[in-house]
N, C-alpha and C. Protein backbone atom coordinates (compact mmCIF):
# COMPACT_ATOMS: atom_id res chain seq x y z
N UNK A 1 142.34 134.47 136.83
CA UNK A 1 142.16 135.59 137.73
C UNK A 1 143.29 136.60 137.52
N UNK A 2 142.85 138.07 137.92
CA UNK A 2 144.04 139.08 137.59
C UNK A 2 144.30 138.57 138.41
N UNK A 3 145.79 139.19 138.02
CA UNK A 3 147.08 139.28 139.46
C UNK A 3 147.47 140.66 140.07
N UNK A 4 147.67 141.09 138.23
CA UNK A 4 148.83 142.78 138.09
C UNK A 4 147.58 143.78 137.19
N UNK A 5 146.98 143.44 136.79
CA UNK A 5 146.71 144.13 135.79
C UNK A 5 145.11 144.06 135.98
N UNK A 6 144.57 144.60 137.83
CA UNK A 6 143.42 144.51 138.25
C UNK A 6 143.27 146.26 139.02
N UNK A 7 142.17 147.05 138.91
CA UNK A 7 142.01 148.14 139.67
C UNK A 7 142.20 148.44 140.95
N UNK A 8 142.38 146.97 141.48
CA UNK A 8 143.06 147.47 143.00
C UNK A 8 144.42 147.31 143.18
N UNK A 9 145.34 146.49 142.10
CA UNK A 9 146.15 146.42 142.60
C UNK A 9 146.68 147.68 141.93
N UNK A 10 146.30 148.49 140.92
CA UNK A 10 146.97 149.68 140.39
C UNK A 10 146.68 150.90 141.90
N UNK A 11 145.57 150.83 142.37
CA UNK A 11 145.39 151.64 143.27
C UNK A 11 145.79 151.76 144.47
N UNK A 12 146.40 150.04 144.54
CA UNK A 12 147.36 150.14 145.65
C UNK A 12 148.59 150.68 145.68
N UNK A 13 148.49 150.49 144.54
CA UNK A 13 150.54 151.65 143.86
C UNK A 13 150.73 152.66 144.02
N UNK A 14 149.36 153.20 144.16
CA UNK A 14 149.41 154.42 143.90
C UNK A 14 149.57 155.11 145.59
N UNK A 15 148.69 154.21 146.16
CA UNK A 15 148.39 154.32 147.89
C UNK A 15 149.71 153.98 148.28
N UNK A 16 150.64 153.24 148.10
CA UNK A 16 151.57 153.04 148.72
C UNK A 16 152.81 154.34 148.52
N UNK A 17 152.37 154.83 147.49
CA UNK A 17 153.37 156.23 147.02
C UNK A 17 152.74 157.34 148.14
N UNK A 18 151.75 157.68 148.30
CA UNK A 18 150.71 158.49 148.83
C UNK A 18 151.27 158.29 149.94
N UNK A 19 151.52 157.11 150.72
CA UNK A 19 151.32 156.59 152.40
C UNK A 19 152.80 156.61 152.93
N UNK A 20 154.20 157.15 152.20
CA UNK A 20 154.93 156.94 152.07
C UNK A 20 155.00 158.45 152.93
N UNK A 21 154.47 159.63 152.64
CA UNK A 21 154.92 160.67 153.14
C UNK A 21 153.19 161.46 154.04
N UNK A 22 151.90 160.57 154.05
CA UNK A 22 151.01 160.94 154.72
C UNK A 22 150.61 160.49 155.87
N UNK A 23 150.21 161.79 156.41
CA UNK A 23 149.80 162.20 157.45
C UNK A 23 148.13 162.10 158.22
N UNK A 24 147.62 162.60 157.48
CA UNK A 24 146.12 162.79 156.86
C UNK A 24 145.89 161.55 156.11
N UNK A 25 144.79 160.80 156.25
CA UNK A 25 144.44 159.61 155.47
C UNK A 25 143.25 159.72 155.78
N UNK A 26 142.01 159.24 154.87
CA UNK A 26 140.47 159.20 154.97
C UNK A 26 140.02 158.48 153.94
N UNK A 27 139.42 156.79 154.61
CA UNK A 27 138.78 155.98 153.82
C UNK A 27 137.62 156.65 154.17
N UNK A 28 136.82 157.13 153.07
CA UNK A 28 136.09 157.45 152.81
C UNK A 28 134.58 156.71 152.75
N UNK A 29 134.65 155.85 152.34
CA UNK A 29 133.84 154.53 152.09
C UNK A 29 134.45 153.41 152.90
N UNK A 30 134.01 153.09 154.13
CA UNK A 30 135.30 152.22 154.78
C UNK A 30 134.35 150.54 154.39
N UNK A 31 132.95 150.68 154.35
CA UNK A 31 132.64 149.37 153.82
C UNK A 31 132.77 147.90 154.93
N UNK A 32 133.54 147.28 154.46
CA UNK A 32 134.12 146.14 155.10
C UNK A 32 135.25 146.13 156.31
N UNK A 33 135.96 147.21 155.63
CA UNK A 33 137.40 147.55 156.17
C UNK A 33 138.58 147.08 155.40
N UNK A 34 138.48 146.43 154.48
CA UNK A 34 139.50 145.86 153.62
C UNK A 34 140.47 147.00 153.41
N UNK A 35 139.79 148.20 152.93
CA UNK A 35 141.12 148.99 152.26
C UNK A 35 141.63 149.87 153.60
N UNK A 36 140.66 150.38 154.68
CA UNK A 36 140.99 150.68 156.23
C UNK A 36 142.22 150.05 156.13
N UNK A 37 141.87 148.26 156.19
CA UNK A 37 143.15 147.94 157.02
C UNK A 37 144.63 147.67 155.87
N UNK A 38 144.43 147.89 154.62
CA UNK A 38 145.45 147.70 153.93
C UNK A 38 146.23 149.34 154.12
N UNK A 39 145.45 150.31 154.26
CA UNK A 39 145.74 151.96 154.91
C UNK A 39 146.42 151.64 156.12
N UNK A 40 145.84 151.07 157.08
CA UNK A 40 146.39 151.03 158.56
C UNK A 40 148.03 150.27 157.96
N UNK A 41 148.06 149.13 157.75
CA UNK A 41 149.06 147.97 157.57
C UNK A 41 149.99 149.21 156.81
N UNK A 42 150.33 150.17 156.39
CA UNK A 42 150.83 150.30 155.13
C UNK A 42 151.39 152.03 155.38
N UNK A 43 150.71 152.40 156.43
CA UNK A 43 150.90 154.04 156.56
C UNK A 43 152.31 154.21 157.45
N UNK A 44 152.31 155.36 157.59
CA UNK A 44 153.58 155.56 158.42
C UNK A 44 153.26 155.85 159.32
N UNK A 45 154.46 155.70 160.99
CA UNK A 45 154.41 155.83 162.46
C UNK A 45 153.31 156.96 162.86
N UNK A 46 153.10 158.33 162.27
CA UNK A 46 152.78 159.36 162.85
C UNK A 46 151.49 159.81 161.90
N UNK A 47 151.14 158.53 160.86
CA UNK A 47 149.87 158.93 160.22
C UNK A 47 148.47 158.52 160.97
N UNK A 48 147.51 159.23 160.55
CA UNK A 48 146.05 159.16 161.05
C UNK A 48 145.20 158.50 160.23
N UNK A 49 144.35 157.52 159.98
CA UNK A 49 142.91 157.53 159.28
C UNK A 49 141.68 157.81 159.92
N UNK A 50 140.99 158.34 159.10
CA UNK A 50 139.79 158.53 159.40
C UNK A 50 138.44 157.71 158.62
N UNK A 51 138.21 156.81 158.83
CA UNK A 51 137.04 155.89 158.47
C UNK A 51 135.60 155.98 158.39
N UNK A 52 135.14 156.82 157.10
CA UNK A 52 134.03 157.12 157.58
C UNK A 52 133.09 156.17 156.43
N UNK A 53 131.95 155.62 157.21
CA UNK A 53 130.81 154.80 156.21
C UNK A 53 129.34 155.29 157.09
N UNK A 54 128.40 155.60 156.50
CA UNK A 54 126.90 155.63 157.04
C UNK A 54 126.19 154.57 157.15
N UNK A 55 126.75 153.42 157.16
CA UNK A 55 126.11 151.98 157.79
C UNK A 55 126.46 151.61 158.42
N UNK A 56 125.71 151.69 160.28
CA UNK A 56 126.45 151.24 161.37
C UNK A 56 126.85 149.78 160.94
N UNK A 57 126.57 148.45 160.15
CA UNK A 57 127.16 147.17 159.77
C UNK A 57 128.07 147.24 158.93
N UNK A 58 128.19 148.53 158.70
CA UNK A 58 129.44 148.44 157.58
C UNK A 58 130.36 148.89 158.69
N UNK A 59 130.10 149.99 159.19
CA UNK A 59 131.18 150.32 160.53
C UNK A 59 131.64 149.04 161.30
N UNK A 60 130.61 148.81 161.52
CA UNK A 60 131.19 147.74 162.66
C UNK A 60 131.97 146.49 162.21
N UNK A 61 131.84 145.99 160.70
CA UNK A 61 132.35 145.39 160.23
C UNK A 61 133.87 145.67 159.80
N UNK A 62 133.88 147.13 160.01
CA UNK A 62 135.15 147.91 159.93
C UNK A 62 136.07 148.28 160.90
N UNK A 63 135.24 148.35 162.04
CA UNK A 63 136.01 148.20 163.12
C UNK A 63 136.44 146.45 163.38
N UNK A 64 136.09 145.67 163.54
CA UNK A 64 135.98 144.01 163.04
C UNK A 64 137.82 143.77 162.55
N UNK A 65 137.79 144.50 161.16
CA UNK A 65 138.51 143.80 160.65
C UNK A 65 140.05 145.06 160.90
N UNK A 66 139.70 145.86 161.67
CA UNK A 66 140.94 146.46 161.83
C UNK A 66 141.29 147.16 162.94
N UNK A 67 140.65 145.99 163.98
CA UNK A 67 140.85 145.41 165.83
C UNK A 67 142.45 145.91 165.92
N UNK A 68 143.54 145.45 165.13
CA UNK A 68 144.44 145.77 165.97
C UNK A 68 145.18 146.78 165.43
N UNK A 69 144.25 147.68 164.81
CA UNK A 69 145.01 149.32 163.92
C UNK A 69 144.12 150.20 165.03
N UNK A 70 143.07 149.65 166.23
CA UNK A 70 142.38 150.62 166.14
C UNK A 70 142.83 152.42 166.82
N UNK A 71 143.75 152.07 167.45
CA UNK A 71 144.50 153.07 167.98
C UNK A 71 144.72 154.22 166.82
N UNK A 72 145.07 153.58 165.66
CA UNK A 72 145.36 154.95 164.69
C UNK A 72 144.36 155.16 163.47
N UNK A 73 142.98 155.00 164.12
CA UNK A 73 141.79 154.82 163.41
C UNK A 73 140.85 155.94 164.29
N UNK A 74 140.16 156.75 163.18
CA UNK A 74 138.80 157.78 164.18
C UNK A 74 137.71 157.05 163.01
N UNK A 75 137.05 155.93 164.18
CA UNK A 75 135.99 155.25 163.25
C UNK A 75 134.60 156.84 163.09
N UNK A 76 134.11 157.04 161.57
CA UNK A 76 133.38 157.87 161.88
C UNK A 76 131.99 157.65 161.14
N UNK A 77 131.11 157.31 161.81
CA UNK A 77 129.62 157.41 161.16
C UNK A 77 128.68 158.47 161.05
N UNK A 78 129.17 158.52 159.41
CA UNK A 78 128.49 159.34 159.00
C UNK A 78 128.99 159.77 157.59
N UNK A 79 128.08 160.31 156.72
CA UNK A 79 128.34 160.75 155.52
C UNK A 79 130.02 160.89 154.66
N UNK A 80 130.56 160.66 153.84
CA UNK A 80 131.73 161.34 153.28
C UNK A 80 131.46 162.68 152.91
N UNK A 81 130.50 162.91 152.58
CA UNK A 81 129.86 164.68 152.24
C UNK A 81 130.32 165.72 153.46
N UNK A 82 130.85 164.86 154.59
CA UNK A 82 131.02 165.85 156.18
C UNK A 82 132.41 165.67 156.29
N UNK A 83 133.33 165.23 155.48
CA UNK A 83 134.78 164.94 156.14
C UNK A 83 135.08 166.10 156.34
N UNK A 84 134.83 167.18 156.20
CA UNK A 84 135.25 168.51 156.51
C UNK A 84 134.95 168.87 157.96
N UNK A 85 133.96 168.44 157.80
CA UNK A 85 133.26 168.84 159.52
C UNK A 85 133.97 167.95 160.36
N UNK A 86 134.70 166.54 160.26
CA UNK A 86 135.28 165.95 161.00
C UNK A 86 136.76 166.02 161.13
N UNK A 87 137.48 166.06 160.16
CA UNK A 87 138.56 166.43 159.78
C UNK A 87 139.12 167.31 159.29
N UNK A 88 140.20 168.55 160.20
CA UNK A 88 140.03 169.89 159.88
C UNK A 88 141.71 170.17 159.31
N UNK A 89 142.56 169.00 159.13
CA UNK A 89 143.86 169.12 158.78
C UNK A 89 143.65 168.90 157.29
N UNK A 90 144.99 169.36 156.36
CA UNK A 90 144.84 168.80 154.74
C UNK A 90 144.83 167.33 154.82
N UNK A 91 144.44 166.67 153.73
CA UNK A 91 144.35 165.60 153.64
C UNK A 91 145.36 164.94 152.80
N UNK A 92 146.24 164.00 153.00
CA UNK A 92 147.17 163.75 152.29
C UNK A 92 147.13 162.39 150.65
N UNK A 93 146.05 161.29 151.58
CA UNK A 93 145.44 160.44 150.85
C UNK A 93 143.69 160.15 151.35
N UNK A 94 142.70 160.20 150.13
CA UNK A 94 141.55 159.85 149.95
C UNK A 94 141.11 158.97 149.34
N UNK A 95 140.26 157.91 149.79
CA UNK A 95 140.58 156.75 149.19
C UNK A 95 138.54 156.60 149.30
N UNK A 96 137.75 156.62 147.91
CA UNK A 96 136.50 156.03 147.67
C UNK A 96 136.32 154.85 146.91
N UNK A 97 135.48 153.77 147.69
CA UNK A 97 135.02 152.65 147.27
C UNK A 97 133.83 152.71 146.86
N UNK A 98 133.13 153.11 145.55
CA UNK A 98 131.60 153.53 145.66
C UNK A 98 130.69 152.21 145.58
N UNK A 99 129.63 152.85 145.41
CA UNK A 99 128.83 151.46 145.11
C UNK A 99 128.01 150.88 146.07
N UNK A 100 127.87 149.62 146.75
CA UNK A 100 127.22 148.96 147.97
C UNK A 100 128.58 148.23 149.11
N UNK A 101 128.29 147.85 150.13
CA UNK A 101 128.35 146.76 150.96
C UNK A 101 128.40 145.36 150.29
N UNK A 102 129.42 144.89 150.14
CA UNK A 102 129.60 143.76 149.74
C UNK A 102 128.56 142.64 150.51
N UNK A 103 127.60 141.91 150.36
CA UNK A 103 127.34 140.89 151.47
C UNK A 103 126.08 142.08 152.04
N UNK A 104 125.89 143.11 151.95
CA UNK A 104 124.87 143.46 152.54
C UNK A 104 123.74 144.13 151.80
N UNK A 105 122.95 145.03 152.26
CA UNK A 105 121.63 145.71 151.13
C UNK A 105 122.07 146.21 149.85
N UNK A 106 122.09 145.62 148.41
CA UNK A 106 122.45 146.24 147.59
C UNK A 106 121.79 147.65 147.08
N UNK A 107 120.49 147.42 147.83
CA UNK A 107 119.69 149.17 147.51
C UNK A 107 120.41 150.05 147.99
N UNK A 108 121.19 150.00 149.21
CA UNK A 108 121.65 150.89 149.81
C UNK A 108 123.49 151.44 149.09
N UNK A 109 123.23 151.89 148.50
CA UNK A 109 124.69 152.60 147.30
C UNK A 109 124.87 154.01 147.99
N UNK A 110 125.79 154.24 147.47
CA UNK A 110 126.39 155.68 147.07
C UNK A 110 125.66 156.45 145.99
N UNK A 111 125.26 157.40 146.26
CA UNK A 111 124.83 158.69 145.25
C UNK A 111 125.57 159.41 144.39
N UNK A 112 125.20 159.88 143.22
CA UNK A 112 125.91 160.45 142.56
C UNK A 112 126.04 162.14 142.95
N UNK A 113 125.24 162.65 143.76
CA UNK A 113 125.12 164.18 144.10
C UNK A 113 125.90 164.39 145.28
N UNK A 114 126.02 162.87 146.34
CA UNK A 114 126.48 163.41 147.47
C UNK A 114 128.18 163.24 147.11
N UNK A 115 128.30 161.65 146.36
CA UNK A 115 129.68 161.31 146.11
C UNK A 115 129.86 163.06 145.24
N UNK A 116 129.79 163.11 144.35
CA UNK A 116 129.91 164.45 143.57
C UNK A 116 130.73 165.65 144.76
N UNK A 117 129.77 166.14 145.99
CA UNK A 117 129.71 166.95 146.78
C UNK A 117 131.27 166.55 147.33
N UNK A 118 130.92 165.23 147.99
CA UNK A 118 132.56 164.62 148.74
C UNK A 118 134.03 165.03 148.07
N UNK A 119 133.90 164.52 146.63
CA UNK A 119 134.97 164.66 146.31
C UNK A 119 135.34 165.99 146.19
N UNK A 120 134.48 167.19 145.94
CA UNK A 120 134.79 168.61 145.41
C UNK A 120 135.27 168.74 147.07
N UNK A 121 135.15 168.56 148.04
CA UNK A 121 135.13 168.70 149.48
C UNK A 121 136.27 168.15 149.27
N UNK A 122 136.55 167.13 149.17
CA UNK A 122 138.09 166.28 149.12
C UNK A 122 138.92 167.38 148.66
N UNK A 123 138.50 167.48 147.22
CA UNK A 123 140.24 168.34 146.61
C UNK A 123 140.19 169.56 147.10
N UNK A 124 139.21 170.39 147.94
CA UNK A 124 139.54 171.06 148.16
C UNK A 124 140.27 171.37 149.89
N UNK A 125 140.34 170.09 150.37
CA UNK A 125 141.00 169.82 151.45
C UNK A 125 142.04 169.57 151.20
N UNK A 126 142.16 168.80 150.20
CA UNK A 126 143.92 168.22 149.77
C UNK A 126 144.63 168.56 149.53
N UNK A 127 145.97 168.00 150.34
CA UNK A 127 147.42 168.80 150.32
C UNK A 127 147.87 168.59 148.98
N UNK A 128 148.94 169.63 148.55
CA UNK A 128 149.60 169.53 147.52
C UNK A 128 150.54 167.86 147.39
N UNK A 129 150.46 167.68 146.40
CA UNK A 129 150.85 166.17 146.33
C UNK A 129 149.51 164.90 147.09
N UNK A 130 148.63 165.57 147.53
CA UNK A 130 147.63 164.74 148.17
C UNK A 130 147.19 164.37 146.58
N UNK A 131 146.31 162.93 147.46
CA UNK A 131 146.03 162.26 146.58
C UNK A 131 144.48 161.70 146.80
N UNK A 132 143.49 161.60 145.87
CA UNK A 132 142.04 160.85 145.79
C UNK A 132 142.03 160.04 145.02
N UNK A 133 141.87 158.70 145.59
CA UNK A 133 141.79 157.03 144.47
C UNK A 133 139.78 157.20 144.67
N UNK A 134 139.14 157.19 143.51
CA UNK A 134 137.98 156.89 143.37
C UNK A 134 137.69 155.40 142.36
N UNK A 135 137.37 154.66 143.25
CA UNK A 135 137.12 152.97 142.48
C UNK A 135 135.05 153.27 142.17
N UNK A 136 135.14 153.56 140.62
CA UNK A 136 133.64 153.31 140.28
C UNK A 136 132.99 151.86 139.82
N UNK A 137 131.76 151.65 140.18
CA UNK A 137 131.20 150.38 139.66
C UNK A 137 130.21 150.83 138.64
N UNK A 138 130.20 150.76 137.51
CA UNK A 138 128.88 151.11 136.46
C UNK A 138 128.51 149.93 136.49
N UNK A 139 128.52 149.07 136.67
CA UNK A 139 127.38 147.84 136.75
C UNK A 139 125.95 147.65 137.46
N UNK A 140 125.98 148.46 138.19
CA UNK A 140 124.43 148.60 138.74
C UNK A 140 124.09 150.34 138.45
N UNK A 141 122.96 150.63 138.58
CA UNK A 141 122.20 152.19 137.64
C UNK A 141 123.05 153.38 138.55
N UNK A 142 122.61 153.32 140.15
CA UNK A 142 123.77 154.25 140.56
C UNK A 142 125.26 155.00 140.39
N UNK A 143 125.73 152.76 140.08
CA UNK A 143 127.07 153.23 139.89
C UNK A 143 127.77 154.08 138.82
N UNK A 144 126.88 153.57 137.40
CA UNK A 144 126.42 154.49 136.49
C UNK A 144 126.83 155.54 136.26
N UNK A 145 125.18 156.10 137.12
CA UNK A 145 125.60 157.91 137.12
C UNK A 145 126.63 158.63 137.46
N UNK A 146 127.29 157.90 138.85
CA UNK A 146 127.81 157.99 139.36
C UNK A 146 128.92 158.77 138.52
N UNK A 147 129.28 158.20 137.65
CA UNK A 147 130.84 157.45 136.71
C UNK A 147 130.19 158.72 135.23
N UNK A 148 129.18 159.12 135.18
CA UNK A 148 128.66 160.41 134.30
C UNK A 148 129.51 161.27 135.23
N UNK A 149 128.69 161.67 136.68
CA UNK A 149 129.04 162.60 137.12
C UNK A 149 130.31 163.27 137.21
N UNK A 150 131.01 162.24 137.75
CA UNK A 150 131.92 162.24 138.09
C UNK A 150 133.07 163.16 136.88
N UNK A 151 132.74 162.35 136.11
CA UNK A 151 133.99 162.23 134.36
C UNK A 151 133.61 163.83 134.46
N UNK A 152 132.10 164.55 134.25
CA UNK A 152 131.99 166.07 134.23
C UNK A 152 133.13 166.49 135.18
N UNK A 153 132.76 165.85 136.40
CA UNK A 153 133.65 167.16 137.11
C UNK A 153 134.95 167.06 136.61
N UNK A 154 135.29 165.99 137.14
CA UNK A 154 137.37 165.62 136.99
C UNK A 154 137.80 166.34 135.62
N UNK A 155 136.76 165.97 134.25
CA UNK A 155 137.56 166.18 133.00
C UNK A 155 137.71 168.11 133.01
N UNK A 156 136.90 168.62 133.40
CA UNK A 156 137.03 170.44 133.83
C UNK A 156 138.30 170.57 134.67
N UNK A 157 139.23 169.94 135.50
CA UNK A 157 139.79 170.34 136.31
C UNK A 157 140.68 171.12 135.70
N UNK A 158 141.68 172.24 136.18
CA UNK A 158 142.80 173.00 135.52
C UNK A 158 143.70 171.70 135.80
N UNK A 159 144.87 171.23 134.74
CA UNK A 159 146.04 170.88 134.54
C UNK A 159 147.05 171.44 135.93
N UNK A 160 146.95 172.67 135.64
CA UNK A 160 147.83 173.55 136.39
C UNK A 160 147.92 173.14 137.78
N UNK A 161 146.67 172.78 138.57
CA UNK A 161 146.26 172.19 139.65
C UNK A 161 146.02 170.42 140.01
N UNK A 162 145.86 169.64 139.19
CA UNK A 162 145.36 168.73 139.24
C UNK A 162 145.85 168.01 138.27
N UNK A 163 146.23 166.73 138.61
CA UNK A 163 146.57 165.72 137.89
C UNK A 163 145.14 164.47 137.61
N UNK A 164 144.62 164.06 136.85
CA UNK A 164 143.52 162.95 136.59
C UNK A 164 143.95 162.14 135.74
N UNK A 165 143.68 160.38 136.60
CA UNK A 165 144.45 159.57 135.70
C UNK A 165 142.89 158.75 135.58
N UNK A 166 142.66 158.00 134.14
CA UNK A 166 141.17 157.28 134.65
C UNK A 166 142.09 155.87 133.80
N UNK A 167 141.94 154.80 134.97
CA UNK A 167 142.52 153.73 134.86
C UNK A 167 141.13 153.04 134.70
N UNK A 168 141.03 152.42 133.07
CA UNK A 168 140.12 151.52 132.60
C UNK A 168 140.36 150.10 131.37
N UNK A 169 140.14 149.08 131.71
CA UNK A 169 140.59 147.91 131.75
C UNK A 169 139.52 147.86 129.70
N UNK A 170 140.57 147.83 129.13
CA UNK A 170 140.16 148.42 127.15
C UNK A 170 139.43 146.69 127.31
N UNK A 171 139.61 146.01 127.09
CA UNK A 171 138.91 144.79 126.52
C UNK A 171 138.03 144.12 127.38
N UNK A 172 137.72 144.60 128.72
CA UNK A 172 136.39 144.74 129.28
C UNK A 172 135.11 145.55 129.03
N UNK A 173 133.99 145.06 128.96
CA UNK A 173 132.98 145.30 128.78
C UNK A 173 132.34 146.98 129.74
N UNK A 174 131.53 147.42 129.80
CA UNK A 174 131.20 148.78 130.39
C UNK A 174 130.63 148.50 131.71
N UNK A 175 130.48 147.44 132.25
CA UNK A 175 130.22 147.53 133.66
C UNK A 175 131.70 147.14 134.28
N UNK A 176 132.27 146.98 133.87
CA UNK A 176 133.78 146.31 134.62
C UNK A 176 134.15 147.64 135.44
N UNK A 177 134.68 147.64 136.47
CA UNK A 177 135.06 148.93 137.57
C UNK A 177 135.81 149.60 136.88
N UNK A 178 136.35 150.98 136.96
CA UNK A 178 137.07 151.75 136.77
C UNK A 178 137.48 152.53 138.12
N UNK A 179 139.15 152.59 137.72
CA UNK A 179 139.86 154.12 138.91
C UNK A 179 140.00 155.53 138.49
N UNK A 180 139.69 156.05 139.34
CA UNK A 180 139.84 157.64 139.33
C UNK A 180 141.10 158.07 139.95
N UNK A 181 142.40 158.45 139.84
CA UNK A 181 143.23 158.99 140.43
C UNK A 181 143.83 160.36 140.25
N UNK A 182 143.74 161.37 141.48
CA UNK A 182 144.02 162.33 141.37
C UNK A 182 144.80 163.10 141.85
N UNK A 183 145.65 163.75 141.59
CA UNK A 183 146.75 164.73 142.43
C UNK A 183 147.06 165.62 142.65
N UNK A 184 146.91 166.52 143.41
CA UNK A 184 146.64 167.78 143.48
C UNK A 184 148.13 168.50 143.60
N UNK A 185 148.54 169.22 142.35
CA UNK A 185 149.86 169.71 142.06
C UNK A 185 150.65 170.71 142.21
N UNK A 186 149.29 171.42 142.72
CA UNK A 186 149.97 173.38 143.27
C UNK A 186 148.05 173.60 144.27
């Protein structure tokens, strides 16, 4: 089993740099709550998350597992395509889990048009030095496209503005996950 040299634990490195000086936080995909509560456990005194998933069992499973963060949690159901409409400050860290519900309907995924929409919504909320961790799954057809779409947008970004790191594991096969990390620089 990885230990060091697995996509979450690089993305946690990266979150822990991010959480060090943010304010603004939005799991995006809150899912289970796993990364909610590694956000909650990990942020600073005067930071916020915002938790948003469109499956009330994924919500609730999210509220579940991060019972005693909930004070600095705005559980929100409903789309990542709306964090704008919910959250009107810059965003400091963005954090997407795409794909399904672990344990629940695997039909029910993430899109490649809406994820697409979210993230352009993301960077353009995000504070300078803010940051977007995108974890893709190409192993099922969604996740896929997803991981097309995506590479279009990020690989266009200006330099000048944007930092894109794509953390992918060379002697794994093409469904193995990949990270998206991004930083918004001016």
């Amino acid at each position: 089993m990885q230990t060091a040299v697995n996509m979450l634990t690089i993305a946690q490195g990266v979150w822990s740099k991010a959480l060090e000086n943010a304010k603004v936080i939005v799991d995006a995909t809150s899912g289970a709550g796993k990364d909610t509560l590694y956000l909650a456990k990990h942020k600073g005194a005067n930071a916020h998350i915002y938790a948003f998933d469109v499956q009330p069992m994924a919500m609730l499973q999210t509220k579940k597992t991060t019972e005693v963060y909930k004070e600095d949690i705005t559980y929100v159901l409903d789309s990542h395509e709306n964090i704008s409409q919910v959250v009107k400050d810059k965003l400091d860290l963005v954090v997407f889990n795409l794909g399904y519900l672990p344990g629940g309907d695997h039909s029910i995924t993430t899109v490649p048009e809406v994820t697409v929409k979210a993230v352009e919504g993301a960077m353009k909320q995000l504070a300078v030095n803010g940051v977007i961790s995108i974890m893709v799954y190409p192993g099922h057809p969604s996740g896929k496209e997803e991981g097309v779409h995506l590479f279009i947008l990020l690989e266009e970004l200006p330099k000048e503005d944007y930092s894109v790191v794509k953390c992918q594991l060379s002697n794994h096969d093409e469904t193995a996950p990949y990270l998206y990390l991004i930083e918004k620089v001016r």
